[in-house]
Protein backbone atom coordinates (compact mmCIF):
# COMPACT_ATOMS: atom_id res chain seq x y z
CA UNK A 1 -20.54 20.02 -18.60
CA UNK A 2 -16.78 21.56 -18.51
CA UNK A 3 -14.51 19.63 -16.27
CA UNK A 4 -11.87 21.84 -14.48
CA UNK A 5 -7.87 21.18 -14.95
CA UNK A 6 -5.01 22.41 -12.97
CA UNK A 7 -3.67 25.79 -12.98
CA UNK A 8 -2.76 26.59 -16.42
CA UNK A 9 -5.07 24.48 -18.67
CA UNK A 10 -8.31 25.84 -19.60
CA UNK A 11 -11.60 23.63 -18.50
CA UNK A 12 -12.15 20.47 -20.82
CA UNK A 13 -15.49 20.70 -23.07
CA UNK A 14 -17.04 17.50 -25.48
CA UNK A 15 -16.45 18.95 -29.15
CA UNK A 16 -19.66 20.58 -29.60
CA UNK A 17 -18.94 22.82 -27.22
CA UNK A 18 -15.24 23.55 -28.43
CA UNK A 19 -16.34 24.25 -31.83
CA UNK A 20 -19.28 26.42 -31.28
CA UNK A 21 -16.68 28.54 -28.68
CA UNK A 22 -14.07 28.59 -31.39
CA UNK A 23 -16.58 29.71 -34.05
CA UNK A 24 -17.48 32.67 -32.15
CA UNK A 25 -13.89 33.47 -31.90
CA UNK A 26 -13.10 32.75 -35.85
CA UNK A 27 -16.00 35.69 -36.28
CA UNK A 28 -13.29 37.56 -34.63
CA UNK A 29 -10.16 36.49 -36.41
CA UNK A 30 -11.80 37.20 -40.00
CA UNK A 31 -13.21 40.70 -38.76
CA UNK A 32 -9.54 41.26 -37.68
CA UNK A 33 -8.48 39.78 -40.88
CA UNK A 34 -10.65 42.21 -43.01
CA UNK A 35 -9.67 45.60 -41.25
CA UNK A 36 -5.84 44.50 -41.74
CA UNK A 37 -6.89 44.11 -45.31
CA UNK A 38 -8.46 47.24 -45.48
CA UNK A 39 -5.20 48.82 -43.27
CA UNK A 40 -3.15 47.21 -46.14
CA UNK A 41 -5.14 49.04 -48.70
CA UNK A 42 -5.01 52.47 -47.39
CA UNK A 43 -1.21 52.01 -46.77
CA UNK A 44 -0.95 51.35 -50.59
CA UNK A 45 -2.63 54.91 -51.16
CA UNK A 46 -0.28 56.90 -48.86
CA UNK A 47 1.83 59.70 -50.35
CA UNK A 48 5.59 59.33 -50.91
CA UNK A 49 8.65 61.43 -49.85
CA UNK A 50 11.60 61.66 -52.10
CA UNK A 51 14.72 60.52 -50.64
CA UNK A 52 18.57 61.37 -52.17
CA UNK A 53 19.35 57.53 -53.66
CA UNK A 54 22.77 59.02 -53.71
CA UNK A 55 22.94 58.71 -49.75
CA UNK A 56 25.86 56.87 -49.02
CA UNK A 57 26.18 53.40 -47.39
CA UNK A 58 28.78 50.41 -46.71
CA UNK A 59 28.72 47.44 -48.14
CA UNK A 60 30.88 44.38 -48.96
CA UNK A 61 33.00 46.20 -51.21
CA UNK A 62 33.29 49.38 -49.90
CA UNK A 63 31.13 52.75 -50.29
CA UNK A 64 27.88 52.47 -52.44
CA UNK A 65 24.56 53.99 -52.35
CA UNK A 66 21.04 53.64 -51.41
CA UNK A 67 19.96 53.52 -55.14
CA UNK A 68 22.45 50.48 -55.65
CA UNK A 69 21.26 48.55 -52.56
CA UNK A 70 17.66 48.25 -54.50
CA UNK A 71 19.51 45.36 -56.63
CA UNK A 72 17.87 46.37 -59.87
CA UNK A 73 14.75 45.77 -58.49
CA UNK A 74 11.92 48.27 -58.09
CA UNK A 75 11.29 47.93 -54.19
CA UNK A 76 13.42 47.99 -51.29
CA UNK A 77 12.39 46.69 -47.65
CA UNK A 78 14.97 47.73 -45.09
CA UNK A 79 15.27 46.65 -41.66
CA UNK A 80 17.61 49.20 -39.66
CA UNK A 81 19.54 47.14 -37.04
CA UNK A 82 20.09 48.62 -33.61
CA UNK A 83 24.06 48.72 -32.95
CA UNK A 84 26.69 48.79 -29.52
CA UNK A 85 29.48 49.52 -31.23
CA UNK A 86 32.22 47.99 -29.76
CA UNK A 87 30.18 45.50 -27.60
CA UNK A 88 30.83 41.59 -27.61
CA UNK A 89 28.45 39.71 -29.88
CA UNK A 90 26.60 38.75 -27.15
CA UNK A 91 25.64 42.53 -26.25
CA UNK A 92 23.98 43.38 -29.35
CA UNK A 93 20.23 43.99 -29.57
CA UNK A 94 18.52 40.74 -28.80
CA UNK A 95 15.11 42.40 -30.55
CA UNK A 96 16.78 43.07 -33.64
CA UNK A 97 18.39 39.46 -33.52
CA UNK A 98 15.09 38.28 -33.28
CA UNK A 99 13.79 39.86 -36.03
CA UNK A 100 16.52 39.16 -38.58
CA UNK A 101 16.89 35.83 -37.88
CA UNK A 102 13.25 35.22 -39.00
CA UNK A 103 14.32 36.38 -42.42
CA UNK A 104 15.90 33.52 -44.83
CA UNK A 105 13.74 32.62 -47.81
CA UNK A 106 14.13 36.26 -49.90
CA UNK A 107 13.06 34.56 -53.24
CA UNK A 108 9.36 34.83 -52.65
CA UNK A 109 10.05 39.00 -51.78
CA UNK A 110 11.81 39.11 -55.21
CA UNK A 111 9.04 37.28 -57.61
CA UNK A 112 7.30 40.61 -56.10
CA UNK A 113 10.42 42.67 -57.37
CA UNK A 114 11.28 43.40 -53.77
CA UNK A 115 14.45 43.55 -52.20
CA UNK A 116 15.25 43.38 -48.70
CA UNK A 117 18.75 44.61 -46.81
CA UNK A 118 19.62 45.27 -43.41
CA UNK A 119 20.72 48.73 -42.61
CA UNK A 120 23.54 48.45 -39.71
CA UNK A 121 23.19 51.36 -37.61
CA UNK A 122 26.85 50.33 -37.08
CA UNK A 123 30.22 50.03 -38.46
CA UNK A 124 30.11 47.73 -41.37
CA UNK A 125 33.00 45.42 -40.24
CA UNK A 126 31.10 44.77 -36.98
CA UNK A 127 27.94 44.14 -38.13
CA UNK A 128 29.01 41.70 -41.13
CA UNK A 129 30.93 39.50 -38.75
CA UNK A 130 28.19 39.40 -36.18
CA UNK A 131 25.47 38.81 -39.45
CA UNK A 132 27.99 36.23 -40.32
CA UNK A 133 28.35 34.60 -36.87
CA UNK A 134 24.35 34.29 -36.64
CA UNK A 135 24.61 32.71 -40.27
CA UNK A 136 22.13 35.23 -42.27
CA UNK A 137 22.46 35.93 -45.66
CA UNK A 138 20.33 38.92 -46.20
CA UNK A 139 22.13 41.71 -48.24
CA UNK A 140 23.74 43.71 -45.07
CA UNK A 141 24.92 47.50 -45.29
CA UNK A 142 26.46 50.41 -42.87
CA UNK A 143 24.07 53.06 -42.47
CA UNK A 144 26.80 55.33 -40.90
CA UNK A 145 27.17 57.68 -43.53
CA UNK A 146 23.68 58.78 -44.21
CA UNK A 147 22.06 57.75 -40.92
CA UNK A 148 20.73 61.29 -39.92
CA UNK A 149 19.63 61.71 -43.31
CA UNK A 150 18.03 58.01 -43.81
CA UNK A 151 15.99 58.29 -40.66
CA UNK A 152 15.37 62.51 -40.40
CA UNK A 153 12.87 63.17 -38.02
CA UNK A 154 13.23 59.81 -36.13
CA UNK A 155 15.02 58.28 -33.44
CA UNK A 156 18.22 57.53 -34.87
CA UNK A 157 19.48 54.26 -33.16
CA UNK A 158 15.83 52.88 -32.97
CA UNK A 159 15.23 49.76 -34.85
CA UNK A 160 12.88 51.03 -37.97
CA UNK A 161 11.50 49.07 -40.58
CA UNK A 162 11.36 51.43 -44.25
CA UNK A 163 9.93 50.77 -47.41
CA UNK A 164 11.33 52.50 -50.25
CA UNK A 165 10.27 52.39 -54.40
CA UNK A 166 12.02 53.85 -57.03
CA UNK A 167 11.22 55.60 -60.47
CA UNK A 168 14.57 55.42 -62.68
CA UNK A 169 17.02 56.69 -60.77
CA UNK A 170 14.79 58.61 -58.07
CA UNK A 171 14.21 57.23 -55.01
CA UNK A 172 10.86 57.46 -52.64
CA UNK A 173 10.28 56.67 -49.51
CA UNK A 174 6.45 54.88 -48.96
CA UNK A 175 6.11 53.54 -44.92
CA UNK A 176 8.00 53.41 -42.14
CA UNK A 177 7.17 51.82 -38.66
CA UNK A 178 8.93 50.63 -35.52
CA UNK A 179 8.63 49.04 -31.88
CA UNK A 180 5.79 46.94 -32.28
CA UNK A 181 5.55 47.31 -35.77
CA UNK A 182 8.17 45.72 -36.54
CA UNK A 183 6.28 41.94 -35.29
CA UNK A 184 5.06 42.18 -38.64
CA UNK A 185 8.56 40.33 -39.67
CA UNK A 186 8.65 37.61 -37.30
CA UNK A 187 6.63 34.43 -37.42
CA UNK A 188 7.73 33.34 -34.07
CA UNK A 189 5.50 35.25 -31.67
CA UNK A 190 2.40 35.27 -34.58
CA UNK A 191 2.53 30.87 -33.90
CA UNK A 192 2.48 31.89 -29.99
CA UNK A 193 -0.06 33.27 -30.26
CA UNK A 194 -2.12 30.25 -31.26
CA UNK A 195 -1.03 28.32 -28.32
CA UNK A 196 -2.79 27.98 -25.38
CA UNK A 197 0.01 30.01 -23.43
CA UNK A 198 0.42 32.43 -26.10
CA UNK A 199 4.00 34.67 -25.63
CA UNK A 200 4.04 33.54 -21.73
CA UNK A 201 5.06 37.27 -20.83
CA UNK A 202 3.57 39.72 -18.15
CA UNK A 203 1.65 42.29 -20.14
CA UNK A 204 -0.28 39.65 -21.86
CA UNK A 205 -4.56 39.20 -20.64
CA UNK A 206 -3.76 35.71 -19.64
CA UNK A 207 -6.42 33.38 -17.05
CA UNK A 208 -4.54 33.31 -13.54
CA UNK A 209 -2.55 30.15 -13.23
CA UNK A 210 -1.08 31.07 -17.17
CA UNK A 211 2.71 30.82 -16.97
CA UNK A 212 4.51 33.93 -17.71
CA UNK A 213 7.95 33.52 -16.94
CA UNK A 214 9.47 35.77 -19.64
CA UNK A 215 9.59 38.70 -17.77
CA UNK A 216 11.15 41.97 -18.63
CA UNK A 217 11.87 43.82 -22.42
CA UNK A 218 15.16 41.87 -22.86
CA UNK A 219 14.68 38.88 -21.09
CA UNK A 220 11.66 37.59 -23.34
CA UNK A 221 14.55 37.53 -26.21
CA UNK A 222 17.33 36.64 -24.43
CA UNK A 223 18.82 33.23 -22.03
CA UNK A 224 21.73 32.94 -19.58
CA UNK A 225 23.13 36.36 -21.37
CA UNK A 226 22.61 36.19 -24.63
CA UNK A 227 20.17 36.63 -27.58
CA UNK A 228 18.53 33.14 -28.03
CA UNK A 229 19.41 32.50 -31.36
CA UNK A 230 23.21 32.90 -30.38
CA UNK A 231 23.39 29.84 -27.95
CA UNK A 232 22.99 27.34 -31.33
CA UNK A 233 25.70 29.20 -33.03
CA UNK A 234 28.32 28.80 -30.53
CA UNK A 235 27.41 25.38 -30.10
CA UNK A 236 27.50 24.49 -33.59
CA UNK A 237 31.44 26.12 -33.39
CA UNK A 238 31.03 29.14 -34.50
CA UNK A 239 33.27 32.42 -33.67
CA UNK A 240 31.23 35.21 -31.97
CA UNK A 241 34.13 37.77 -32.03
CA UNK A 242 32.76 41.07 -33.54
CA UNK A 243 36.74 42.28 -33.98
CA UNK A 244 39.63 41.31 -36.46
């Protein structure tokens, strides 16, 4: 027998119970599991595009090129940041804040001879002060000079995520996604969504009573103005301006 909580708990069950509803659902998770394995493996067999590595990009010491921004390495995983340009720090896209702050451990990505950058969709001079500001270290480049090119056929200003290989000095370009594909960097929302509230926002297929206070598609990543992640840097001193 299930005894009944207050509005947003589910009903309490003795173990048995719990474990035989949560094995019906782990049926579920390892089906999922297997078709993104399977998803995986057909992305692995798609076709490549050739892309000009001579495409030009900024980075810490001036002009230099896609082929240079692989590192030496063999694979390159670029996120392409939204940017405001001339906007305050606390302007810039909260979604793309959210998804490069997830990113700090790159060693792991290069024992897979993988490197990962951040394409600014901005000036480089903004964008390195605001990457330094939210204290990332991820490789960061301008993708002013070559944006049209980089992203032909997409919505320029769009966050994007783009994996590229190369063969010598040629460069190929093997996936692309964005919106929602782009979850696939954060681990954030994927550990909501074991909890019993999950994301707590509007769209989600939530029992009445579930709260769901983050309302709106900047609000869920952003607090009293500003992209969560910000309010820790300004309180640990740090300088938000975006100018010289």
């Amino acid at each position: 027998m299930s005894e009944d909580m207050g509005p947003g708990l589910p009903p309490v069950v003795d173990r048995a119970e719990f474990e035989a509803e949560l094995g019906a659902l782990r049926a579920r998770e390892k089906a999922h599991t297997r078709e993104s394995d399977a998803i995986a493996a057909a992305r692995r067999r798609l076709p490549m595009v050739e892309v000009d590595a001579g495409l030009g990009l900024v980075g810490p010491d001036g002009p230099t090129t896609l082929l240079d921004a692989f590192e030496g390495r063999g694979k390159l995983l670029v996120y392409y940041f939204m940017w405001h340009p001339g906007h305050p720090a606390a302007e810039q896209c909260e979604g793309c804040t959210w998804c490069a702050s997830q990113v700090a451990e790159l060693s792991y990505l290069h024992s897979r001879d993988i490197t990962f950058a951040v394409f600014c969709q901005g000036p480089y001079e903004e964008g390195a002060r605001y990457r330094d500001f939210m204290g990332w270290t991820m490789p960061w480049y301008s993708a002013l000079p070559s944006l049209d090119t980089l992203l032909v056929g997409r919505h320029v200003g769009m966050m994007h995520l783009v994996c590229y290989v190369r063969d010598g000095d040629r460069v190929f370009e093997t996936y692309w996604t964005t919106r929602r594909g782009v979850e696939t960097m954060d681990h954030s929302y994927a550990l909501m969504d074991l909890t019993v509230h999950g994301r707590q926002e509007p769209w989600e297929d939530s029992p009445p009573g579930w709260p769901q206070g983050w309302t709106g598609d900047s609000e869920r990543l952003r607090t009293e103005g500003r992209p969560l992640p910000q309010w820790a840097r300004l309180a640990a001193g740090h300088d938000d301006s975006l100018t010289g």
